[in-house]
N, C-alpha and C. Protein backbone atom coordinates (compact mmCIF):
# COMPACT_ATOMS: atom_id res chain seq x y z
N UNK A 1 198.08 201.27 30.57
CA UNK A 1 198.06 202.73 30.64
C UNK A 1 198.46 203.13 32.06
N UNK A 2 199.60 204.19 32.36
CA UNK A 2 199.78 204.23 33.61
C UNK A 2 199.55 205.80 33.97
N UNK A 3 199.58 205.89 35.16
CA UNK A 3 198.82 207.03 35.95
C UNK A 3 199.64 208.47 34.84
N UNK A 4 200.34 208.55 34.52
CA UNK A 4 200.57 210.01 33.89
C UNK A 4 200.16 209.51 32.54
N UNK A 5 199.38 209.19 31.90
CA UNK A 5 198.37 209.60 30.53
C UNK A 5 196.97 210.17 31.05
N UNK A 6 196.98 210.41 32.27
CA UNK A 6 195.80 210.89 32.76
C UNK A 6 196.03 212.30 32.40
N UNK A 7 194.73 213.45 32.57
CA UNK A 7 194.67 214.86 32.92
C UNK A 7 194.67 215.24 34.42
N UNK A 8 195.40 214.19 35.10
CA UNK A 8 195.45 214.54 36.24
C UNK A 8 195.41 213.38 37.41
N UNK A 9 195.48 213.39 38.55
CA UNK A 9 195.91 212.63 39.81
C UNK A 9 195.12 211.82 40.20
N UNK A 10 194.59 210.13 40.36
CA UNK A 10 193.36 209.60 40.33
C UNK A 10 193.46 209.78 42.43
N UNK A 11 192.74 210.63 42.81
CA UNK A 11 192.26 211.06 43.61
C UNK A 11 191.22 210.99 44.38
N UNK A 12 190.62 211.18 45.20
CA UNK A 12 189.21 211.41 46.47
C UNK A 12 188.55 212.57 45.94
N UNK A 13 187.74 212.45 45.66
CA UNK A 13 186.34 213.70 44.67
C UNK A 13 186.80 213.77 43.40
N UNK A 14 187.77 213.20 42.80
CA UNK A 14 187.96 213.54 41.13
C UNK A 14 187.07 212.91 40.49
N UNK A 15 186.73 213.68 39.25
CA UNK A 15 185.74 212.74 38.54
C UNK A 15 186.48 211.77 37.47
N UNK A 16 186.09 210.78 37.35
CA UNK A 16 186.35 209.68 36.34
C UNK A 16 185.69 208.98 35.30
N UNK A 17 186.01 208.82 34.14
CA UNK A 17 185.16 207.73 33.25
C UNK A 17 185.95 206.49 32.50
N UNK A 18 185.57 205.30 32.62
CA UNK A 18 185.97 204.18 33.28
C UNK A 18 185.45 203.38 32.02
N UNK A 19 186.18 202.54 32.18
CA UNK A 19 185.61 201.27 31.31
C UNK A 19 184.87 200.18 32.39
N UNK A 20 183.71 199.16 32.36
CA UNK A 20 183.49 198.71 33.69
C UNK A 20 184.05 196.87 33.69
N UNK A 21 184.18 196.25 34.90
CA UNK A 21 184.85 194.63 34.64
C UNK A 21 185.41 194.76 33.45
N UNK A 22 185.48 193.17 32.48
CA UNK A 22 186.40 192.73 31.41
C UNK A 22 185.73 193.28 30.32
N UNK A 23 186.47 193.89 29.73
CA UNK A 23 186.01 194.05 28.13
C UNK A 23 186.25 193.17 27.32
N UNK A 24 185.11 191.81 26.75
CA UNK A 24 185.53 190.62 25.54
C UNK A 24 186.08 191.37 24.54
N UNK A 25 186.52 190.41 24.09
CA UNK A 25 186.08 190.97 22.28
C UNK A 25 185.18 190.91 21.58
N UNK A 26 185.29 191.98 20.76
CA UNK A 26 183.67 192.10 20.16
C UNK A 26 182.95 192.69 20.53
N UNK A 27 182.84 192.68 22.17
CA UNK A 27 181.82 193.30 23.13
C UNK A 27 181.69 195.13 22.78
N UNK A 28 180.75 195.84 22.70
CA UNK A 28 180.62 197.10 22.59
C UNK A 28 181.21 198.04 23.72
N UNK A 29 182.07 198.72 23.39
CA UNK A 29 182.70 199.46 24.39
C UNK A 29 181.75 200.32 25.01
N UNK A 30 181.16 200.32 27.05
CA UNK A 30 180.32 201.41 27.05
C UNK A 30 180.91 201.81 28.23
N UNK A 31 181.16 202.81 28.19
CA UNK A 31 181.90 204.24 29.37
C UNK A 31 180.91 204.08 30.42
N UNK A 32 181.48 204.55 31.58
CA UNK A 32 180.99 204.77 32.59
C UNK A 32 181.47 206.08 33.34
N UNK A 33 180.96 206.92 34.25
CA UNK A 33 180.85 208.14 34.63
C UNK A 33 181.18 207.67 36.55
N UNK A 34 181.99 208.46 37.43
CA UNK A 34 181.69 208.08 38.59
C UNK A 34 182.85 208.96 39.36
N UNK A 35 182.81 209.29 40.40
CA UNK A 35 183.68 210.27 41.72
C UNK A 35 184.52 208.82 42.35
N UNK A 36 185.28 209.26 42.59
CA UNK A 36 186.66 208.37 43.18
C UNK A 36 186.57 208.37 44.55
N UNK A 37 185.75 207.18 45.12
CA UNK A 37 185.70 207.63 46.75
C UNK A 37 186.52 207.60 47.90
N UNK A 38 187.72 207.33 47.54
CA UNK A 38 189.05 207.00 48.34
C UNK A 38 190.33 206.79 47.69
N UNK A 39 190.97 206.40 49.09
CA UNK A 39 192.33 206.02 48.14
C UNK A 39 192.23 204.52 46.94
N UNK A 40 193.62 204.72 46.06
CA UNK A 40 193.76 203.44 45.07
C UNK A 40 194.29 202.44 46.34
N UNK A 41 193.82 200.99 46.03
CA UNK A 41 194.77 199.93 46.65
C UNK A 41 195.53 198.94 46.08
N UNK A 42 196.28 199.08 46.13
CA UNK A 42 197.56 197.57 45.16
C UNK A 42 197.02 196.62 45.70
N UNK A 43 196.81 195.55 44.96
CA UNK A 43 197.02 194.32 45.18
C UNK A 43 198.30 193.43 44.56
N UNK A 44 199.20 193.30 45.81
CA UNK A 44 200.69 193.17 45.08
C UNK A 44 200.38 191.50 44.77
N UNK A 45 199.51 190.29 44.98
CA UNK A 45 199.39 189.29 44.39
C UNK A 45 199.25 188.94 42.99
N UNK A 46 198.62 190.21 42.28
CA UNK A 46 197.62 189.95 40.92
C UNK A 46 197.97 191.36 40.09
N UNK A 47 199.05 192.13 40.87
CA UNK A 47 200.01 193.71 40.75
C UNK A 47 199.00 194.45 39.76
N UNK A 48 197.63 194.60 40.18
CA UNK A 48 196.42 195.30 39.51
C UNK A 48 196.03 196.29 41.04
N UNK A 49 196.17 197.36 40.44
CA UNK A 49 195.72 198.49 41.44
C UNK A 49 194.24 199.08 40.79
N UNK A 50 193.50 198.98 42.63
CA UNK A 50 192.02 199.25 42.36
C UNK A 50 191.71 200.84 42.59
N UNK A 51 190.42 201.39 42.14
CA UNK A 51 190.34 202.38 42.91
C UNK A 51 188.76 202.51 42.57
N UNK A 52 188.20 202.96 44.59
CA UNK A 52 186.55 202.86 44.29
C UNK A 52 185.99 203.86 43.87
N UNK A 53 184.79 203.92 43.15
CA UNK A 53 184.28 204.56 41.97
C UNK A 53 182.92 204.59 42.79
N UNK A 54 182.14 205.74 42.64
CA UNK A 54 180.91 205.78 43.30
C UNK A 54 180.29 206.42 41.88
N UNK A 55 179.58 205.67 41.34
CA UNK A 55 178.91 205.82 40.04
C UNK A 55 177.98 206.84 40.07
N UNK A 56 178.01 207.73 39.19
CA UNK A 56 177.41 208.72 38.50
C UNK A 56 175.67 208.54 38.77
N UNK A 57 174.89 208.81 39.88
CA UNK A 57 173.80 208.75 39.67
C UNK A 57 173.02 207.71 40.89
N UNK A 58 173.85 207.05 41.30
CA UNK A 58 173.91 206.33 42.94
C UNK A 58 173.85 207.39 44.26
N UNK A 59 173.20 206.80 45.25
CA UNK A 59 172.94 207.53 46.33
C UNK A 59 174.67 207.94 47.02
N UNK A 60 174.80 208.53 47.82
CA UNK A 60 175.89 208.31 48.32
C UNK A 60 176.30 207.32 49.12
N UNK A 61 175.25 206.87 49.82
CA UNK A 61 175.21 206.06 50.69
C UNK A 61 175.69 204.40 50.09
N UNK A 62 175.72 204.52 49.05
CA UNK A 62 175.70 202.75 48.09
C UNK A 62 177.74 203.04 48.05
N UNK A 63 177.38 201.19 48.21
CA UNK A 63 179.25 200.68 48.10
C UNK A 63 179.50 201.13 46.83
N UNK A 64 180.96 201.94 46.91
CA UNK A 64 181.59 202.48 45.87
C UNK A 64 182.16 200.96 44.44
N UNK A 65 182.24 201.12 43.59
CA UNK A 65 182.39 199.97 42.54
C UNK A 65 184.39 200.30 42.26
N UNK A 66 184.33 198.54 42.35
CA UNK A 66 186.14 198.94 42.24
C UNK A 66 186.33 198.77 41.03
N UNK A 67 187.44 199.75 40.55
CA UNK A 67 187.54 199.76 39.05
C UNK A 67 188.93 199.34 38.81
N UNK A 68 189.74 198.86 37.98
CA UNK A 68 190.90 198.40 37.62
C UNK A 68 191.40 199.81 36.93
N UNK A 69 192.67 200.11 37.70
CA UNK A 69 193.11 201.54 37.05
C UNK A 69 193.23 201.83 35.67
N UNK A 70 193.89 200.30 35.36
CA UNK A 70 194.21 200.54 33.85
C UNK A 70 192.85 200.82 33.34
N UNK A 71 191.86 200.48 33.47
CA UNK A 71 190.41 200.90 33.21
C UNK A 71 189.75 202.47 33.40
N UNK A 72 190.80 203.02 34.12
CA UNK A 72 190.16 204.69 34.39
C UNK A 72 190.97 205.19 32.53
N UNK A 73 189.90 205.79 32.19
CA UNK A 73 190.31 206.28 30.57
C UNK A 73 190.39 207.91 30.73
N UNK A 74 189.97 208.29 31.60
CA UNK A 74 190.07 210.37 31.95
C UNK A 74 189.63 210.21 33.15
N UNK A 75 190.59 211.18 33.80
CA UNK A 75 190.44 211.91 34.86
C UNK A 75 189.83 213.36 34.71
N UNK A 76 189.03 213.59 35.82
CA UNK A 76 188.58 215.20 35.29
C UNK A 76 188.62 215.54 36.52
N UNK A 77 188.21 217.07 37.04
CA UNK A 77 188.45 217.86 38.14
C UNK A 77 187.09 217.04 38.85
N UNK A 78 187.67 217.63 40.16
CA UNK A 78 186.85 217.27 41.25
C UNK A 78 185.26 217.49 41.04
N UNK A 79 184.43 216.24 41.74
CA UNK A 79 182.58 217.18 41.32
C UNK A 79 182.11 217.89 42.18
């Protein structure tokens, strides 16, 4: 899935909901909720671009969680 099936720009304060690490098979699909705390970073070795996620309900102060873009499922407006 690449960045224009989004509702918008994966960004710094946008909100996001995410799929989290590998999804098996079989495994129950469960969403995740979280603000985009910076920029995305390529990793041109493994050509998977990250972007950190500060989860829905975490202090601000806690390390943001890196999410695999193809893993961001909606973008929503800023929180």
């Amino acid at each position: 899935m690449g960045q224009d099936d989004f509702s918008g720009p994966i960004v710094a304060g946008r909100q996001v909901t995410y799929r989290p690490g590998g999804c098996r098979s079989g495994a129950r699909l469960v969403c995740r909720r979280g603000v985009v705390a910076g920029g995305a970073v390529f990793d041109e070795y493994t050509d998977i671009t990250w972007v950190p996620v500060r989860v829905d309900g975490r202090a601000l102060d806690t390390e943001p969680e890196w999410v695999r873009a193809e893993n961001i499922i909606e973008v929503g407006a800023g929180a």
